[in-house]
PDB file of N, CA and C in Angstrom:
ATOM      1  N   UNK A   1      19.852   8.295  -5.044  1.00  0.00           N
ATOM      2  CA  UNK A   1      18.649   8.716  -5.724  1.00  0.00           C
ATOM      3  C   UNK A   1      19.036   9.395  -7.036  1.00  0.00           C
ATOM      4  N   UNK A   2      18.342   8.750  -8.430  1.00  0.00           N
ATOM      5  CA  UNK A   2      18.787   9.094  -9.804  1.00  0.00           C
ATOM      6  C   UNK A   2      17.511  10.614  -9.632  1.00  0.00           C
ATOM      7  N   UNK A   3      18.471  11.882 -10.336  1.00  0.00           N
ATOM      8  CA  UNK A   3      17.284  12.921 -10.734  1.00  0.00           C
ATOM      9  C   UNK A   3      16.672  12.928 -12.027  1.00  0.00           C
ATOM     10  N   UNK A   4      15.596  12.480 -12.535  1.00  0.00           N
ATOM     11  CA  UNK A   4      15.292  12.631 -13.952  1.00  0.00           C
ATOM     12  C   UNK A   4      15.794  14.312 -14.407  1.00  0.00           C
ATOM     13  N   UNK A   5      15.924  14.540 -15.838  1.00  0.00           N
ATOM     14  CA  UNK A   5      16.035  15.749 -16.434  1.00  0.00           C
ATOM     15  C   UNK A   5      15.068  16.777 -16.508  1.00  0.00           C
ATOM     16  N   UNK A   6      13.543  16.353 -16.102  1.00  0.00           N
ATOM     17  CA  UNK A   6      12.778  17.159 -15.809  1.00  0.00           C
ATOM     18  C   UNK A   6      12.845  17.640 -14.456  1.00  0.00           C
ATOM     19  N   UNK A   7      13.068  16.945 -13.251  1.00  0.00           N
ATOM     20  CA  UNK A   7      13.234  17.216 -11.948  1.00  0.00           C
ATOM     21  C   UNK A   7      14.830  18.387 -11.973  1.00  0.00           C
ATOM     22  N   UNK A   8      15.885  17.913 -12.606  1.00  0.00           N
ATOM     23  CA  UNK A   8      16.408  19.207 -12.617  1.00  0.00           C
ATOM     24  C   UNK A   8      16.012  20.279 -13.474  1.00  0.00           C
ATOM     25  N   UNK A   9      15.553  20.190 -14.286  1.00  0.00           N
ATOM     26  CA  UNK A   9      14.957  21.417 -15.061  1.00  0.00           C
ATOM     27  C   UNK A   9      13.807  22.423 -14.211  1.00  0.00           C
ATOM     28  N   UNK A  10      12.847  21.647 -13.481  1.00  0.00           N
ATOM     29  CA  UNK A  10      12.339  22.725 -12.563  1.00  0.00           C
ATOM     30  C   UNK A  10      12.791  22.985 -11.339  1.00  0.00           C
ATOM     31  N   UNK A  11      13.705  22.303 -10.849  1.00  0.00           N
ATOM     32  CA  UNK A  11      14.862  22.690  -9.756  1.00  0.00           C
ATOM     33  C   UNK A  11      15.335  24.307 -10.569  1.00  0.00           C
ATOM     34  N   UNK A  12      15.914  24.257 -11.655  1.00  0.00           N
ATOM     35  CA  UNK A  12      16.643  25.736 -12.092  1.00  0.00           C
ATOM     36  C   UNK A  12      15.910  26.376 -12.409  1.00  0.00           C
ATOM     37  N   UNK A  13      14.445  26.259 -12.973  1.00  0.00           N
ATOM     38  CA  UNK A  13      13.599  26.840 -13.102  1.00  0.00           C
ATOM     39  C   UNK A  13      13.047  27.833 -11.741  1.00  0.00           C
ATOM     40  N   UNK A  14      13.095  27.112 -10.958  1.00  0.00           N
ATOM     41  CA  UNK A  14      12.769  27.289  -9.703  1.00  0.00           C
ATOM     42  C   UNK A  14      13.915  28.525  -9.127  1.00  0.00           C
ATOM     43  N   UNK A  15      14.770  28.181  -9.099  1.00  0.00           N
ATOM     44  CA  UNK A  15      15.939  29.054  -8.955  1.00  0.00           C
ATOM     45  C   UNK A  15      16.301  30.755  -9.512  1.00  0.00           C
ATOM     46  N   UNK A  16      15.774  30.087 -10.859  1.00  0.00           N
ATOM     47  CA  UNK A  16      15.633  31.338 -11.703  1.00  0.00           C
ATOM     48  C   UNK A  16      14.455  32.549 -11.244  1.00  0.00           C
ATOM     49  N   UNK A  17      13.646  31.846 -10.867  1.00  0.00           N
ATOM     50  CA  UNK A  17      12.259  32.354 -10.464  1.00  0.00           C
ATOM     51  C   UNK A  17      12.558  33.355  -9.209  1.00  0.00           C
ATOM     52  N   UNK A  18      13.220  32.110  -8.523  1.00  0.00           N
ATOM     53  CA  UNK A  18      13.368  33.096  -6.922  1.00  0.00           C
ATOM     54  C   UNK A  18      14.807  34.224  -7.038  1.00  0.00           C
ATOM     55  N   UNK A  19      15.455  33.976  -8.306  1.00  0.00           N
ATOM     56  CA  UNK A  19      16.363  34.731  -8.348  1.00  0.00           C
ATOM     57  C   UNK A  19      15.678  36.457  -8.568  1.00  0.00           C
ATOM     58  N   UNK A  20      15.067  36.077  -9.256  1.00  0.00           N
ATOM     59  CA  UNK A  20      14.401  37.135 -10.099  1.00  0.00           C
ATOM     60  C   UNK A  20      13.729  38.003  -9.215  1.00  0.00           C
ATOM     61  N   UNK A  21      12.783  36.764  -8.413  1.00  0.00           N
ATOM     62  CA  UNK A  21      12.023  37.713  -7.762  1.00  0.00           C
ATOM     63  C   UNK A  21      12.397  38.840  -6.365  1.00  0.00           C
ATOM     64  N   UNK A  22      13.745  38.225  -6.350  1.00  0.00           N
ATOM     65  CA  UNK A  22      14.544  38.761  -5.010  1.00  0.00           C
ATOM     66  C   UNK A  22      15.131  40.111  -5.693  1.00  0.00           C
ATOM     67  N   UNK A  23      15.915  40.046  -6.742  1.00  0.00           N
ATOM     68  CA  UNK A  23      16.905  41.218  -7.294  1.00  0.00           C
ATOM     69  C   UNK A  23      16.161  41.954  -8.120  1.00  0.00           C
ATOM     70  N   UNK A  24      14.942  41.562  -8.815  1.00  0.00           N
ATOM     71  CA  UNK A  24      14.132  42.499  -9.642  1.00  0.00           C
ATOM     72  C   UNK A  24      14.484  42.336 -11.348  1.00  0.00           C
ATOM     73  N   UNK A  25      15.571  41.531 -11.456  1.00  0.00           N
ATOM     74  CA  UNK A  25      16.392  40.944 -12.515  1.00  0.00           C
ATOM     75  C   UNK A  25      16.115  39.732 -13.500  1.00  0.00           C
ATOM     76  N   UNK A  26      15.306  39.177 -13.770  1.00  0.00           N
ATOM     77  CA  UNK A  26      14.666  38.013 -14.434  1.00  0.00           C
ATOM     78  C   UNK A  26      16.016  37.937 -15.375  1.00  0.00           C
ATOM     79  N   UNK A  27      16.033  36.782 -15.664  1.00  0.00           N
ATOM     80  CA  UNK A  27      16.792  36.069 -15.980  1.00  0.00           C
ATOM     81  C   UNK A  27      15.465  35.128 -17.644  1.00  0.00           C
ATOM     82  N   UNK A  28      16.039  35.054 -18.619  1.00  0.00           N
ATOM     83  CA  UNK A  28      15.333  34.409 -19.308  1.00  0.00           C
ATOM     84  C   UNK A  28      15.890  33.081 -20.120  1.00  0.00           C
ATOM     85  N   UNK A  29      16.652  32.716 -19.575  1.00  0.00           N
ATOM     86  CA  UNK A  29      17.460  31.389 -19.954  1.00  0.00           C
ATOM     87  C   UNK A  29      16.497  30.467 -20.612  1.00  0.00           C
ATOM     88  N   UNK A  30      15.446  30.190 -20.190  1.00  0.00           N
ATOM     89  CA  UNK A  30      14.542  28.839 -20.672  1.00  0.00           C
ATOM     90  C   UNK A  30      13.920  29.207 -21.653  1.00  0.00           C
ATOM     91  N   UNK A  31      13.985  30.636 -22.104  1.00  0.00           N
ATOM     92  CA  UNK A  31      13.435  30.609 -23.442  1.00  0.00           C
ATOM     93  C   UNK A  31      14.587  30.224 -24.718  1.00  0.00           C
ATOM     94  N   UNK A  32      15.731  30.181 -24.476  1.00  0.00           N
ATOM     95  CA  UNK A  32      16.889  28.807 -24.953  1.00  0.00           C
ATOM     96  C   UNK A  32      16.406  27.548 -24.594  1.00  0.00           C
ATOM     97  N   UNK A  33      15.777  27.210 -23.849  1.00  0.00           N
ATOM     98  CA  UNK A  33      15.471  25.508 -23.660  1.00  0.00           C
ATOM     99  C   UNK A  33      14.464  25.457 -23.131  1.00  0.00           C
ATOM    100  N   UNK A  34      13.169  25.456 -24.006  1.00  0.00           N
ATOM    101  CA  UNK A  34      11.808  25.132 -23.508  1.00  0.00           C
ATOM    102  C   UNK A  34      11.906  24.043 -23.036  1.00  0.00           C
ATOM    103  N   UNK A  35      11.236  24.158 -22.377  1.00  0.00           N
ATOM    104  CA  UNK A  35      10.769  22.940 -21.617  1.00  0.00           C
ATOM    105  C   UNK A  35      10.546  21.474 -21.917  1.00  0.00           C
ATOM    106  N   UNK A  36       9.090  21.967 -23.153  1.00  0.00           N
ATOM    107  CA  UNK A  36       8.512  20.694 -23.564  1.00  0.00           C
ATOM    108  C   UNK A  36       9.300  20.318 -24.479  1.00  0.00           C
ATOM    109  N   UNK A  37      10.321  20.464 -24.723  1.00  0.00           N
ATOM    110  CA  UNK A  37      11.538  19.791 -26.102  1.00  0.00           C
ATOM    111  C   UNK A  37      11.587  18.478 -25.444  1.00  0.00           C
ATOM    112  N   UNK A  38      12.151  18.870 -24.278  1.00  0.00           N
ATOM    113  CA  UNK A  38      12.661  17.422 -22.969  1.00  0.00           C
ATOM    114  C   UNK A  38      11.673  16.280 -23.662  1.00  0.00           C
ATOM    115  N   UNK A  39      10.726  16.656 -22.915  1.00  0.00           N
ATOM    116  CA  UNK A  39       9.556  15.342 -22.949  1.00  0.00           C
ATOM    117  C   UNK A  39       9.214  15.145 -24.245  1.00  0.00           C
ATOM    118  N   UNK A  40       8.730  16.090 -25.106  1.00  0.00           N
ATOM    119  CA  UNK A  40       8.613  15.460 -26.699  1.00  0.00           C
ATOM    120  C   UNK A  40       9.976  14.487 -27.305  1.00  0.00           C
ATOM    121  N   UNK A  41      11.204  14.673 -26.841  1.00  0.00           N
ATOM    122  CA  UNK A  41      12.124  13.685 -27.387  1.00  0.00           C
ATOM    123  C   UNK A  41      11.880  12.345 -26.711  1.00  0.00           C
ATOM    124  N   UNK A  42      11.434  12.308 -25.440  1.00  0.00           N
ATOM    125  CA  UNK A  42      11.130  11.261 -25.019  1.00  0.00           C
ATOM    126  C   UNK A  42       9.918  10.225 -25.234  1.00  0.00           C
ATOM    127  N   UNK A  43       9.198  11.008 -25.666  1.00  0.00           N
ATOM    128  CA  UNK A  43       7.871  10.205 -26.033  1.00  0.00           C
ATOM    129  C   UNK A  43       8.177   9.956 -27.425  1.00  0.00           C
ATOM    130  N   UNK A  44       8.939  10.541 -28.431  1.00  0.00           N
ATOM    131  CA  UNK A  44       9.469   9.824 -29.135  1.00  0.00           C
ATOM    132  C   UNK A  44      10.172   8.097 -28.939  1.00  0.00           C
ATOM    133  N   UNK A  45      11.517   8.731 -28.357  1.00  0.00           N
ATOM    134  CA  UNK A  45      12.308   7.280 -28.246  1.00  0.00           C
ATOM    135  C   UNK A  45      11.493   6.600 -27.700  1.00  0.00           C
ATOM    136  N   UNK A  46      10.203   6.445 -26.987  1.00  0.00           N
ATOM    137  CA  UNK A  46       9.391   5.736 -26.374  1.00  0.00           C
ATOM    138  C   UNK A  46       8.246   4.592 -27.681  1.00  0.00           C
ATOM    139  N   UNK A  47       8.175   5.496 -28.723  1.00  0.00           N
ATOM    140  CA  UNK A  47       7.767   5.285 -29.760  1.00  0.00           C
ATOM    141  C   UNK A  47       8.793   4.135 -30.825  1.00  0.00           C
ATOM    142  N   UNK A  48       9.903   4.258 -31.015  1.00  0.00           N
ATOM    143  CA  UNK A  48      10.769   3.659 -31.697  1.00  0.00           C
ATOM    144  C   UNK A  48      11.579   2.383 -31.072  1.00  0.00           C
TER     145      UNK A  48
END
């Protein structure tokens, strides 16, 4: 089974979340890599 890059992105997302919410510690990594960058490059190359 192939994982698309969005399926791991809310896999760590996910991770991050429950990390946080366990230790009290948030973690802000994804504001380095929004999200919607992913899919806007893709609906590009989808375009060309």
């Amino acid at each position: 089974m192939k994982l698309s890059k969005t399926t791991i992105l809310y896999a760590l997302a996910a991770i991050v979340t429950i990390y946080g919410l366990v230790t009290g510690r948030f973690l802000f990594i994804f504001l380095a890599f929004p999200l919607g960058l992913f899919s806007f490059m893709n609906k590009n190359d989808k375009n060309n």
